[in-house]
C-alpha atoms as a PDB file:
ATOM      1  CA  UNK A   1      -9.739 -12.653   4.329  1.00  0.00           C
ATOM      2  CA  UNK A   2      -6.585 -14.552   4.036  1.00  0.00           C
ATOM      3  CA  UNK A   3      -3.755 -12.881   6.400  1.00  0.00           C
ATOM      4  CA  UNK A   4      -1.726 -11.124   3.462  1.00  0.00           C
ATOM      5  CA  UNK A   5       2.056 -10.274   4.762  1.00  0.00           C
ATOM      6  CA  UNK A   6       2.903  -6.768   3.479  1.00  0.00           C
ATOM      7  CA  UNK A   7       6.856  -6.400   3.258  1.00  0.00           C
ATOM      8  CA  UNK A   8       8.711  -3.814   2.252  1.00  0.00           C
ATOM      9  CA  UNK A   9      12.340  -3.365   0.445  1.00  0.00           C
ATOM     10  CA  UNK A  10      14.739  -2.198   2.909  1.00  0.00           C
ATOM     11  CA  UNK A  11      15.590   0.957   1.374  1.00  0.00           C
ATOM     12  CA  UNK A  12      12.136   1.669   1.817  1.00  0.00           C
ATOM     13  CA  UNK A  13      11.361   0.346   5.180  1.00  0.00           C
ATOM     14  CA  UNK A  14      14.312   2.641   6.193  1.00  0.00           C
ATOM     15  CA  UNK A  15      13.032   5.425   4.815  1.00  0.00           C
ATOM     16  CA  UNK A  16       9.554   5.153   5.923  1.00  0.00           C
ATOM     17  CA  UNK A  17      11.203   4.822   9.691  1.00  0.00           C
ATOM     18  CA  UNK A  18      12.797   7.910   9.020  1.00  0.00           C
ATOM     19  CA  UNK A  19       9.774   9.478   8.151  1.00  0.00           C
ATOM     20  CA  UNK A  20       7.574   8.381  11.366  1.00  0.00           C
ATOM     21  CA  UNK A  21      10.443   9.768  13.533  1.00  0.00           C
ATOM     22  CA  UNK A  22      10.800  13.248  11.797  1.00  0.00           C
ATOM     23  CA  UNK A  23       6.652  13.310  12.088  1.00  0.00           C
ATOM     24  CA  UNK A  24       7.182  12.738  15.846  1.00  0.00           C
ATOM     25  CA  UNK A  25       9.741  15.450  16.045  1.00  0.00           C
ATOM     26  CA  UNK A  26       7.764  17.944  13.817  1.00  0.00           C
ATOM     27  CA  UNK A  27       4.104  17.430  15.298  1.00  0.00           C
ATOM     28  CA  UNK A  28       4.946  15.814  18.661  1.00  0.00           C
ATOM     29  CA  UNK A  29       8.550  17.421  19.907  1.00  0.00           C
ATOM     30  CA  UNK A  30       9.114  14.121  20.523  1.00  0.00           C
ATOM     31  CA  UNK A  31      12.672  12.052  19.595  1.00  0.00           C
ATOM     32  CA  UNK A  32      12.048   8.442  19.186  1.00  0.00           C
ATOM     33  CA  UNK A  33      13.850   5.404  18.618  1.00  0.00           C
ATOM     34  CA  UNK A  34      13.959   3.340  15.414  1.00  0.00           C
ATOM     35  CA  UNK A  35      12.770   0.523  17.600  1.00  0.00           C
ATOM     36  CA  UNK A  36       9.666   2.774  18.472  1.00  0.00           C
ATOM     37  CA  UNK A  37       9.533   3.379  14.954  1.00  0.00           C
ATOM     38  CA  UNK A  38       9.757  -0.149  13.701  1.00  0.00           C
ATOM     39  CA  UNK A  39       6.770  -0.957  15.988  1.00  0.00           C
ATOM     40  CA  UNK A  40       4.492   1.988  14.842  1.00  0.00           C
ATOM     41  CA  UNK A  41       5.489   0.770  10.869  1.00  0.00           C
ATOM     42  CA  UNK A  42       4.600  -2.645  11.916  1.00  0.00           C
ATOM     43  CA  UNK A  43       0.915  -2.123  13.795  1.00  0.00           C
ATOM     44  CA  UNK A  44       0.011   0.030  10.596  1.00  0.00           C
ATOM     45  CA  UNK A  45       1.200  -2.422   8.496  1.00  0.00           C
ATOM     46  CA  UNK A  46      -0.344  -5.054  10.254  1.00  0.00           C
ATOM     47  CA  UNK A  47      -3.677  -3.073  10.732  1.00  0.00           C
ATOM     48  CA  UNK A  48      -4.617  -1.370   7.214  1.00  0.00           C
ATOM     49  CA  UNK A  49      -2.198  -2.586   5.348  1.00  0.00           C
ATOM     50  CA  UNK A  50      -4.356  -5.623   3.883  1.00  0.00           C
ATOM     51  CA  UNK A  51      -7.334  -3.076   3.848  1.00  0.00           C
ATOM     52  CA  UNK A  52      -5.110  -0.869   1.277  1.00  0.00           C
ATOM     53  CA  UNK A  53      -3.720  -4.370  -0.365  1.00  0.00           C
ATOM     54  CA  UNK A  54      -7.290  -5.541  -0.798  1.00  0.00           C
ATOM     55  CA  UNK A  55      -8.069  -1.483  -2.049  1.00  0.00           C
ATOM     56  CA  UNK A  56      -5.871  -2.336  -4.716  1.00  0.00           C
ATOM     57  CA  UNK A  57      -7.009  -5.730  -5.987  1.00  0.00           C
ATOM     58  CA  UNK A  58     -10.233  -3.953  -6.468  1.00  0.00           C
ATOM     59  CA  UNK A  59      -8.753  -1.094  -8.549  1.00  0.00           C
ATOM     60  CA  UNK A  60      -6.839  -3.408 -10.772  1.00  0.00           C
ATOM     61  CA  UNK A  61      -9.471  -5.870 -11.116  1.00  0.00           C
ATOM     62  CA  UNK A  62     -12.140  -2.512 -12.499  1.00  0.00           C
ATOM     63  CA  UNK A  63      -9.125  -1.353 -14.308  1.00  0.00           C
ATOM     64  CA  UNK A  64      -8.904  -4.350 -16.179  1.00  0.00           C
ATOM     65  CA  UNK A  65     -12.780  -5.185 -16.502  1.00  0.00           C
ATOM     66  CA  UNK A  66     -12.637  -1.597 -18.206  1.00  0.00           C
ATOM     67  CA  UNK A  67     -10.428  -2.751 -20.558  1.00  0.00           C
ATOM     68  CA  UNK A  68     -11.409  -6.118 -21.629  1.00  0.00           C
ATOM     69  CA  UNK A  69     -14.738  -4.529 -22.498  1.00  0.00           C
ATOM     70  CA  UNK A  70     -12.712  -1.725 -24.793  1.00  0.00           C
ATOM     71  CA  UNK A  71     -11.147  -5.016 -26.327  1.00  0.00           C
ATOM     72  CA  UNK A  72     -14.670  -6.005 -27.116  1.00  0.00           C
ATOM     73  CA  UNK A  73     -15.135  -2.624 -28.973  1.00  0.00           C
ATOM     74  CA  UNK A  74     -12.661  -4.121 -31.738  1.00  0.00           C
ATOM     75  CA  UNK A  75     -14.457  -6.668 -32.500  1.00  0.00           C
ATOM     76  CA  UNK A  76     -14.576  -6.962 -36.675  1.00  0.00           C
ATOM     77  CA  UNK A  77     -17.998  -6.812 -37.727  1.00  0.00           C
ATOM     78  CA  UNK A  78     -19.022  -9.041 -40.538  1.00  0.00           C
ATOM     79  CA  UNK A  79     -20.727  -7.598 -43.385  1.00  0.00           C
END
């Protein structure tokens, strides 16, 4: 497997931060940092992140093998 680098827009890097420290303070009573944050983002990316890329080159590639054989359902038929 090629190593696939997963960013993200900023908007919603931020938001996922935000996200991983309000799920620390909800389930953990825990404040942490946006450093700690950054680093917990960045080992999931890093982790599953091509696992759930690669997830999704499968999906689109059965998606679109489902379609090309509707397209063959067209087909004119000659008489």
């Amino acid at each position: 497997m090629s190593n696939v680098n997963i960013s993200l827009e900023k908007e919603i890097r931020e938001q996922i931060i935000e996200e991983i420290k309000n799920y620390y303070w909800t389930e953990e009573a825990e404040d942490i940092s946006n450093f700690k944050a950054e680093n917990i983002l960045g080992f999931f990316l890093e982790s599953i992140g091509p696992h759930i890329y690669n997830q999704g080159i499968r999906d689109a590639y059965a998606f679109m093998m489902e379609k090309t054989e509707d397209l063959l359902g067209l087909e004119k038929r000659s008489r």
